[in-house]
PDB file of N, CA and C in Angstrom:
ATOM      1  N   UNK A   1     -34.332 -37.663  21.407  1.00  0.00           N
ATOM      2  CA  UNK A   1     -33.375 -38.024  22.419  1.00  0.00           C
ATOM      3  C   UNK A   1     -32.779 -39.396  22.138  1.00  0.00           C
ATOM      4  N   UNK A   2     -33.737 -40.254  21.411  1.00  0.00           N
ATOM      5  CA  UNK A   2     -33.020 -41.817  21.462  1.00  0.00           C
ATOM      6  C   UNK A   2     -32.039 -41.680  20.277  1.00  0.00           C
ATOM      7  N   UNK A   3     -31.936 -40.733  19.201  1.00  0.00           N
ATOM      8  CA  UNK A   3     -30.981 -40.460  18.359  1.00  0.00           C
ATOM      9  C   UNK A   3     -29.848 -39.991  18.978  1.00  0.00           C
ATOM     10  N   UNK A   4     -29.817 -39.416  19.673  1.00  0.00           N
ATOM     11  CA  UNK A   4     -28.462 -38.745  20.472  1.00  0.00           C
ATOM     12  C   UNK A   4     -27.826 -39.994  21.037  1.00  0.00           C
ATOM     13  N   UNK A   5     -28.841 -41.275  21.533  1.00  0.00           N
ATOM     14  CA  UNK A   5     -28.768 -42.306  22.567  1.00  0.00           C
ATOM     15  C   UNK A   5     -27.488 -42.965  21.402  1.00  0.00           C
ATOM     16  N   UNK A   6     -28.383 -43.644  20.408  1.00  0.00           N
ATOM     17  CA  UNK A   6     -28.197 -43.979  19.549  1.00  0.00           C
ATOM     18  C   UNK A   6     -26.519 -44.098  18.618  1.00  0.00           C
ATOM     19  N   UNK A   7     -26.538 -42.412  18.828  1.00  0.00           N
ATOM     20  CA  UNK A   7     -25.244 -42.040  17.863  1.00  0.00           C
ATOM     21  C   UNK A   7     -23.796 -41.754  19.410  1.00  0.00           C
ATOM     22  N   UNK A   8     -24.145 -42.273  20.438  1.00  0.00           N
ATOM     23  CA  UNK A   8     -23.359 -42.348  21.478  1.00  0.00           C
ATOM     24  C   UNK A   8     -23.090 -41.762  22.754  1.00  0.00           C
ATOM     25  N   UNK A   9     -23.842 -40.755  22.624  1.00  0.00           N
ATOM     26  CA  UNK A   9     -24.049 -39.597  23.897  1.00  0.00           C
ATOM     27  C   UNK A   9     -25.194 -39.885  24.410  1.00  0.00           C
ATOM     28  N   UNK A  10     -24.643 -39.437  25.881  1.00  0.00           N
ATOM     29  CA  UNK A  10     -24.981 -40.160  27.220  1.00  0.00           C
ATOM     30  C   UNK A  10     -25.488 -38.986  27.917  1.00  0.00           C
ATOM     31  N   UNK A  11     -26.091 -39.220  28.638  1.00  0.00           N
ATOM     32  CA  UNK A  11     -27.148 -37.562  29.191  1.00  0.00           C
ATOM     33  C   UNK A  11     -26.388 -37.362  30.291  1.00  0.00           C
ATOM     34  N   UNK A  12     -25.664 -37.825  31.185  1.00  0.00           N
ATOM     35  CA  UNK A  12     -24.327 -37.317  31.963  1.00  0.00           C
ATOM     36  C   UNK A  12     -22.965 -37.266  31.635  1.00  0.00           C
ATOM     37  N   UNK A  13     -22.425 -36.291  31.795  1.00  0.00           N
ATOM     38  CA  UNK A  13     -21.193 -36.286  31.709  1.00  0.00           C
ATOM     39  C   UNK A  13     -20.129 -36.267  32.914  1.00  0.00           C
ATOM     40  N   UNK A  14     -19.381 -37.812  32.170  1.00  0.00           N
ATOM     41  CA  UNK A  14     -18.158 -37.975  33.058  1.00  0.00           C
ATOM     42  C   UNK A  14     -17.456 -37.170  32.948  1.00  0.00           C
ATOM     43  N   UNK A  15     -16.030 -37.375  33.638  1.00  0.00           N
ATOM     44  CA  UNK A  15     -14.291 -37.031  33.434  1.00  0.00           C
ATOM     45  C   UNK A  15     -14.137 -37.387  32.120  1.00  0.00           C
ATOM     46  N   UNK A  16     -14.459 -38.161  31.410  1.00  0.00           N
ATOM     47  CA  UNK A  16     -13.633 -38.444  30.342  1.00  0.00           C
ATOM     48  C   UNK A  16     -14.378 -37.621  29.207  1.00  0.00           C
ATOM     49  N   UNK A  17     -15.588 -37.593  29.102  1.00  0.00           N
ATOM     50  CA  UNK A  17     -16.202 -36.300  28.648  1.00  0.00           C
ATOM     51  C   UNK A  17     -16.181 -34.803  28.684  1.00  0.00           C
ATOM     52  N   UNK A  18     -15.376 -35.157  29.660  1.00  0.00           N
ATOM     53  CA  UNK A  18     -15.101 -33.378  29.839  1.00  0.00           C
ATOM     54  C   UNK A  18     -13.812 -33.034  29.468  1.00  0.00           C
ATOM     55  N   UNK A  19     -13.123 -33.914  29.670  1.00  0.00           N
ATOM     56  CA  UNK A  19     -11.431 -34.131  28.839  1.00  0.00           C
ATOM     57  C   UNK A  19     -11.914 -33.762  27.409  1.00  0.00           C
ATOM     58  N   UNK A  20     -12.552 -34.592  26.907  1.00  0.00           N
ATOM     59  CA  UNK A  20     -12.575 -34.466  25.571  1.00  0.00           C
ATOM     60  C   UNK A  20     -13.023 -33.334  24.923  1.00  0.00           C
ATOM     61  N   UNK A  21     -14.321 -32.440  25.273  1.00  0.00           N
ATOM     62  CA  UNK A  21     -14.805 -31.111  25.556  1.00  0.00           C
ATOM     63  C   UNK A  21     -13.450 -30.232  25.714  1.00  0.00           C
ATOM     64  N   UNK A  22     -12.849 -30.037  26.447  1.00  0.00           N
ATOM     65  CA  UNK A  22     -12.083 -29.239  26.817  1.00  0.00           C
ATOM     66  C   UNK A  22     -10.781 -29.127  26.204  1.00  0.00           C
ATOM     67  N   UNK A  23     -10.321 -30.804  25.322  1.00  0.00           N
ATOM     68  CA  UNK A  23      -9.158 -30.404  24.456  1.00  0.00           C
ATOM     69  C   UNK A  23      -9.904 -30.034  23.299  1.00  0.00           C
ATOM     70  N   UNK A  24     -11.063 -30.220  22.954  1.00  0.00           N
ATOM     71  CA  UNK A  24     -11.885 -29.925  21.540  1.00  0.00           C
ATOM     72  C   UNK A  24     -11.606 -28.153  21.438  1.00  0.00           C
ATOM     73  N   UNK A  25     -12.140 -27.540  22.694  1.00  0.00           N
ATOM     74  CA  UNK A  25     -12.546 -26.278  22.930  1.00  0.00           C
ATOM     75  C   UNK A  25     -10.670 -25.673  22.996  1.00  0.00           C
ATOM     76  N   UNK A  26     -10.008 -26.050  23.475  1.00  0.00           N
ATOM     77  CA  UNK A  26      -8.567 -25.417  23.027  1.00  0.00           C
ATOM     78  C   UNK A  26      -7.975 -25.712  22.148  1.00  0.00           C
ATOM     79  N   UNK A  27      -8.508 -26.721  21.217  1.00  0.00           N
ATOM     80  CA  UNK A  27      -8.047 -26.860  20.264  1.00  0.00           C
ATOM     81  C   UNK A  27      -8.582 -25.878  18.850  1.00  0.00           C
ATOM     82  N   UNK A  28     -10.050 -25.672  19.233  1.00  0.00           N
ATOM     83  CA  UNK A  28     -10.164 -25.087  18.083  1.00  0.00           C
ATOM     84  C   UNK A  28     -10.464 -23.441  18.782  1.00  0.00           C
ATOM     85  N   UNK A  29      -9.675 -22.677  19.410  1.00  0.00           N
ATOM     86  CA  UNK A  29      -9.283 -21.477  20.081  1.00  0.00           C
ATOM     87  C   UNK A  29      -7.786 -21.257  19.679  1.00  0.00           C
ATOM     88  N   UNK A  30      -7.279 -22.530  19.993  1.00  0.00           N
ATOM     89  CA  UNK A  30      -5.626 -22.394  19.433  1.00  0.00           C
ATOM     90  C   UNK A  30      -6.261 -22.067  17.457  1.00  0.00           C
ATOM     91  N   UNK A  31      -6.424 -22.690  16.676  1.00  0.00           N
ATOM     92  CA  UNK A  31      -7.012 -23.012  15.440  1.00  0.00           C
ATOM     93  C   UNK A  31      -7.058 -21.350  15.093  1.00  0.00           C
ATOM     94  N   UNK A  32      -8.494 -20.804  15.679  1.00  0.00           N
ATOM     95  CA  UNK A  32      -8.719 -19.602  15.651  1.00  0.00           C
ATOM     96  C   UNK A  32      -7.743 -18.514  15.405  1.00  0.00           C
ATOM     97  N   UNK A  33      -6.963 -18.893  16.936  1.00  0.00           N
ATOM     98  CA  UNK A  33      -6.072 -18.077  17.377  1.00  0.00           C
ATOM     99  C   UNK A  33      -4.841 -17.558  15.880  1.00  0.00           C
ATOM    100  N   UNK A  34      -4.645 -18.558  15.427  1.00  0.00           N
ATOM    101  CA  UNK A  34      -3.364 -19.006  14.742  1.00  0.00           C
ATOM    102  C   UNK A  34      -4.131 -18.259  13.314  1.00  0.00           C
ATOM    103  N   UNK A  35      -5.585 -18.897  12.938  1.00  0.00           N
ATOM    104  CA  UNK A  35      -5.844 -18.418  11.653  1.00  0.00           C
ATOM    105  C   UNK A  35      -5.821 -17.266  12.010  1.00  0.00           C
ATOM    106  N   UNK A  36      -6.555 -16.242  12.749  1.00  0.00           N
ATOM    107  CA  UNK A  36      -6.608 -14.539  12.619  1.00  0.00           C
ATOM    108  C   UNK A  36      -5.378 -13.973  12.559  1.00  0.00           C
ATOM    109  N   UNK A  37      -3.926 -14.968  13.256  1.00  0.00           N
ATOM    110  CA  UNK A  37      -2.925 -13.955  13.207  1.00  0.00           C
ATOM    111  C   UNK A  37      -2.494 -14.319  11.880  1.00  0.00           C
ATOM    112  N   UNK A  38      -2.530 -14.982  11.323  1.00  0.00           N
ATOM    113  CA  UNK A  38      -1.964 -15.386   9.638  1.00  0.00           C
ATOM    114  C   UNK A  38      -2.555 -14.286   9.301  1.00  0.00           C
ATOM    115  N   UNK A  39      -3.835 -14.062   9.235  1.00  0.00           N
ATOM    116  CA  UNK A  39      -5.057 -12.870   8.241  1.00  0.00           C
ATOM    117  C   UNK A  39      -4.152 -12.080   8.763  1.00  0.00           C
ATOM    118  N   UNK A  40      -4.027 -11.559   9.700  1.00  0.00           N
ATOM    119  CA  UNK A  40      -3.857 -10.347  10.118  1.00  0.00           C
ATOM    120  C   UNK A  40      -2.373 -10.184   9.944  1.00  0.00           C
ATOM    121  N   UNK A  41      -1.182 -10.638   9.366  1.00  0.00           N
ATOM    122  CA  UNK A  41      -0.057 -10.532   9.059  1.00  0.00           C
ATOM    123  C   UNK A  41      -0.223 -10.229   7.543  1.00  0.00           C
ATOM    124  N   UNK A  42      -0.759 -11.110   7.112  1.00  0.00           N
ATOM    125  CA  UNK A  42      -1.221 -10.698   5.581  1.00  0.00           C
ATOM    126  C   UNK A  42      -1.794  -9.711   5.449  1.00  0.00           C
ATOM    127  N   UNK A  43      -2.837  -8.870   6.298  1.00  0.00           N
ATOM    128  CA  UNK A  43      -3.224  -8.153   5.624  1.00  0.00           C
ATOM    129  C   UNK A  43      -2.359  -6.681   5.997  1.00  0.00           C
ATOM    130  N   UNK A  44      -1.612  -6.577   7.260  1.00  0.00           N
ATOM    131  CA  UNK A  44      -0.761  -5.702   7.287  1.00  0.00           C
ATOM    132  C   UNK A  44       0.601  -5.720   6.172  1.00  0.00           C
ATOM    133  N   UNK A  45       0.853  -6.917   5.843  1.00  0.00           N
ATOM    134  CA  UNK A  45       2.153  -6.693   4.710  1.00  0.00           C
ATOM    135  C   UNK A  45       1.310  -5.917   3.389  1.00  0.00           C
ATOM    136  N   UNK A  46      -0.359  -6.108   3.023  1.00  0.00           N
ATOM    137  CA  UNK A  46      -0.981  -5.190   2.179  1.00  0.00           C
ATOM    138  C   UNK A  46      -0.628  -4.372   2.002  1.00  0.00           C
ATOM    139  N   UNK A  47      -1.262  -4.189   3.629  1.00  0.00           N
ATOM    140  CA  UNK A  47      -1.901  -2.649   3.518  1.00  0.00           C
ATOM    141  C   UNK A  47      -1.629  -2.166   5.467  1.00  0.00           C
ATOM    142  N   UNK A  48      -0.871  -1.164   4.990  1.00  0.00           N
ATOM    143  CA  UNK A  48       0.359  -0.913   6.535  1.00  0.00           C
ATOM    144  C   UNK A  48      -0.885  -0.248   7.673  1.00  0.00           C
ATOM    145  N   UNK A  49      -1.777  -0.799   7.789  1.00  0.00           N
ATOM    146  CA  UNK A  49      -2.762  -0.714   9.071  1.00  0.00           C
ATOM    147  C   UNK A  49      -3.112  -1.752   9.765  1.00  0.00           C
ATOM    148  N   UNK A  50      -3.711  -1.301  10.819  1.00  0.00           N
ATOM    149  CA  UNK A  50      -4.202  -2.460  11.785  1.00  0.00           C
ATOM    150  C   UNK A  50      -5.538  -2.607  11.379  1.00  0.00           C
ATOM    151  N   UNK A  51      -5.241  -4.058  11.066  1.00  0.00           N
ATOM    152  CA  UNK A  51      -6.628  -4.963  10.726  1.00  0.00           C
ATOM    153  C   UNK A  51      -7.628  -4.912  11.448  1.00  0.00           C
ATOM    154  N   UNK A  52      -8.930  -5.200  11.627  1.00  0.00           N
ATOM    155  CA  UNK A  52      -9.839  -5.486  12.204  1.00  0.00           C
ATOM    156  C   UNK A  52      -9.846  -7.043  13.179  1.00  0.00           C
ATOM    157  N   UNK A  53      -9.277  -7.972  12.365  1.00  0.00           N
ATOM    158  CA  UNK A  53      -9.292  -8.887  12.689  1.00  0.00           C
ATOM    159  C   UNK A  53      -8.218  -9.273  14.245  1.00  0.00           C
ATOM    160  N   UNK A  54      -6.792  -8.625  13.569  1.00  0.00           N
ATOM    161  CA  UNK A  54      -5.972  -8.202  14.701  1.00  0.00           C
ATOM    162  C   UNK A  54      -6.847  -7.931  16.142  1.00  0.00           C
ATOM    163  N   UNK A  55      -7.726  -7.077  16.060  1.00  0.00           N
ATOM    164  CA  UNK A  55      -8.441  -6.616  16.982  1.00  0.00           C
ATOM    165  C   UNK A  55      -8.615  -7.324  17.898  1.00  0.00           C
ATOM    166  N   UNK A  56      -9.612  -8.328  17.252  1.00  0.00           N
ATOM    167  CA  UNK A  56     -10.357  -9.076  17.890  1.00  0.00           C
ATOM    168  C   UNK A  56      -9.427 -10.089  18.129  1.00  0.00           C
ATOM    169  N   UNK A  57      -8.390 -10.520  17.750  1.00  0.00           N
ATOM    170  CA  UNK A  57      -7.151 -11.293  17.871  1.00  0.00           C
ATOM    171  C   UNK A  57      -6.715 -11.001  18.983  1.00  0.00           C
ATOM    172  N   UNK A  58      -6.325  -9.634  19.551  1.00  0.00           N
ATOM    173  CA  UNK A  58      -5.998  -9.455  20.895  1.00  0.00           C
ATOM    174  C   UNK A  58      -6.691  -9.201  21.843  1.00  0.00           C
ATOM    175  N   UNK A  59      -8.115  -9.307  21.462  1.00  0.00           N
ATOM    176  CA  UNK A  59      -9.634  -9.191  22.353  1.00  0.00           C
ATOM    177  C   UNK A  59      -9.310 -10.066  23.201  1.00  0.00           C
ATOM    178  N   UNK A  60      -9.575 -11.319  22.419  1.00  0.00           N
ATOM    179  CA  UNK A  60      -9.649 -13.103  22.451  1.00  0.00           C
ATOM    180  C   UNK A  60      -8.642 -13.325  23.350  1.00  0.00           C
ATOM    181  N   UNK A  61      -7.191 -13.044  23.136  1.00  0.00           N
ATOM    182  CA  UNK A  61      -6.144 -13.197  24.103  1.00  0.00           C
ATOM    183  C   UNK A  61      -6.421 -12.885  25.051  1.00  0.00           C
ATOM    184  N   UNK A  62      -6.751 -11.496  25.235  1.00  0.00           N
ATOM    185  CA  UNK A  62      -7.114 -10.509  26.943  1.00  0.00           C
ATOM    186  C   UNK A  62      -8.144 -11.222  27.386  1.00  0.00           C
ATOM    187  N   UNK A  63      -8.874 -11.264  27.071  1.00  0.00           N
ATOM    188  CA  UNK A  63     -10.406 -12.348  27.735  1.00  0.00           C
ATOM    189  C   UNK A  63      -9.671 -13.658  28.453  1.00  0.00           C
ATOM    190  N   UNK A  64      -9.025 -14.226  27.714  1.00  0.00           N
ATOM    191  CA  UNK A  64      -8.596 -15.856  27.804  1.00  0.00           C
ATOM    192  C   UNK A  64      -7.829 -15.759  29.074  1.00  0.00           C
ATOM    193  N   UNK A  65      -6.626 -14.497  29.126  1.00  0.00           N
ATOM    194  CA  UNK A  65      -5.633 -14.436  30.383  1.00  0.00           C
ATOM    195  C   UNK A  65      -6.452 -13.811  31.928  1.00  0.00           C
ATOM    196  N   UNK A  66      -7.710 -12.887  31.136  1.00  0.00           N
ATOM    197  CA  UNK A  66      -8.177 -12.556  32.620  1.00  0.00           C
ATOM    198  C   UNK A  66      -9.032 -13.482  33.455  1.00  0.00           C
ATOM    199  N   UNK A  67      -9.958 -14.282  32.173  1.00  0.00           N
ATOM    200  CA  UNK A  67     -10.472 -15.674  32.832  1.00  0.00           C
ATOM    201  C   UNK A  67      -9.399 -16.582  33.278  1.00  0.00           C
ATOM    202  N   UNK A  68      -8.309 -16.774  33.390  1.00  0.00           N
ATOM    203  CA  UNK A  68      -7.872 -17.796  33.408  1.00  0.00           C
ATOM    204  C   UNK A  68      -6.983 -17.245  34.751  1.00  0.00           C
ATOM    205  N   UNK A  69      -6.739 -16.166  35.024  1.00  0.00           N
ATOM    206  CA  UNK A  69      -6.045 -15.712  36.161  1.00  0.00           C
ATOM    207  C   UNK A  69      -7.186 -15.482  37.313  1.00  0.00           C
ATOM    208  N   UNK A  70      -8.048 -15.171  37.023  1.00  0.00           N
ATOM    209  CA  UNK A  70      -8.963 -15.032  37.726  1.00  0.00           C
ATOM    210  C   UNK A  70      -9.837 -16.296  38.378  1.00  0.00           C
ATOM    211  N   UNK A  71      -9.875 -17.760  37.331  1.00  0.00           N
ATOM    212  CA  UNK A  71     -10.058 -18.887  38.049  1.00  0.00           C
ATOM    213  C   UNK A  71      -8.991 -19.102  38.743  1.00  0.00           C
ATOM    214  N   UNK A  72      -7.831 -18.970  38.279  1.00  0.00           N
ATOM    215  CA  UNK A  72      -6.507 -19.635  39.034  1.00  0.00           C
ATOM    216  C   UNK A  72      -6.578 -19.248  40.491  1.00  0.00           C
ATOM    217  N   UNK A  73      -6.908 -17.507  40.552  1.00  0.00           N
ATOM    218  CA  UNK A  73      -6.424 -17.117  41.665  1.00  0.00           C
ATOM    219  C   UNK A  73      -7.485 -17.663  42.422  1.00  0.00           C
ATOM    220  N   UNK A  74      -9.043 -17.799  41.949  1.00  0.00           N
ATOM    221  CA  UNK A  74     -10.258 -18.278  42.916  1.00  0.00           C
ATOM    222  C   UNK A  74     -10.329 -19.870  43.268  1.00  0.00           C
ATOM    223  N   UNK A  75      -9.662 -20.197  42.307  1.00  0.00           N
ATOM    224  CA  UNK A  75      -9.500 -21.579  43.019  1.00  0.00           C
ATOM    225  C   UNK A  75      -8.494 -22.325  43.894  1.00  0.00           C
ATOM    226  N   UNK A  76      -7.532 -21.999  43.762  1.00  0.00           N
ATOM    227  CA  UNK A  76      -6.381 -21.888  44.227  1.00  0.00           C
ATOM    228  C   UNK A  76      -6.389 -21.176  45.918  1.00  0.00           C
ATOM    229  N   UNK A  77      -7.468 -20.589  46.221  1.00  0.00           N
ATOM    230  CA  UNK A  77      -7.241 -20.055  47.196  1.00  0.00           C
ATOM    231  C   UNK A  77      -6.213 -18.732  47.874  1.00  0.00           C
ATOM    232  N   UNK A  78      -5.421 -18.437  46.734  1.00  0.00           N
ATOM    233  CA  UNK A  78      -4.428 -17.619  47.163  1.00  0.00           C
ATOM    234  C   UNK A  78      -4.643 -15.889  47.716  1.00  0.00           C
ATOM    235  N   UNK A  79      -6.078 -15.790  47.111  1.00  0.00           N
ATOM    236  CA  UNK A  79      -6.655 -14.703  47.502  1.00  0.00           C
ATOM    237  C   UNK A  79      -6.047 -14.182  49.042  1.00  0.00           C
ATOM    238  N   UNK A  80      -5.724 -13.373  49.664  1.00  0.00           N
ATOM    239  CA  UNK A  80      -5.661 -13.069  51.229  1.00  0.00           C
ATOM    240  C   UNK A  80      -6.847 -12.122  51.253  1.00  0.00           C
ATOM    241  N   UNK A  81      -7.162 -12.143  52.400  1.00  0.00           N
ATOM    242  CA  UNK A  81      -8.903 -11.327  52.686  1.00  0.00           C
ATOM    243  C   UNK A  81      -8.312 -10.974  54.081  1.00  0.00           C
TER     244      UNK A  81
END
């Protein structure tokens, strides 16, 4: 633990820690995002099928929009009941 101390991390996390977490984590999702669709353009100009990778390329998308509509709408309150 005093190595963690040491090399700068702090056993709570602020706001500004979580900023940083959170552009890290869309940054390397965007990263992702961007490399599978390159693969997956390349490998359809190959070879005229749908990749595997594609797949999971539009997995990743669908996951990302239903979490993200689904916090929106729960936090946001807009729900009517």
């Amino acid at each position: 633990m005093r190595l963690f101390t040491r090399l700068g991390f702090r056993a709570g996390a602020d706001e500004m820690y979580m900023h940083i977490s959170g552009l890290a984590v869309r940054l390397s999702w965007l990263t992702a995002m961007v490399l599978l669709l390159g693969w997956s353009i390349h490998d359809v100009v190959l070879m005229p099928v749908l990749p595997a990778q594609f797949i999971v390329l539009l997995m990743a998308i669908i996951v990302y929009w239903a979490v993200y509509l689904y916090v929106q709408r729960n936090l946001t309150g807009s729900r009517e009941e």
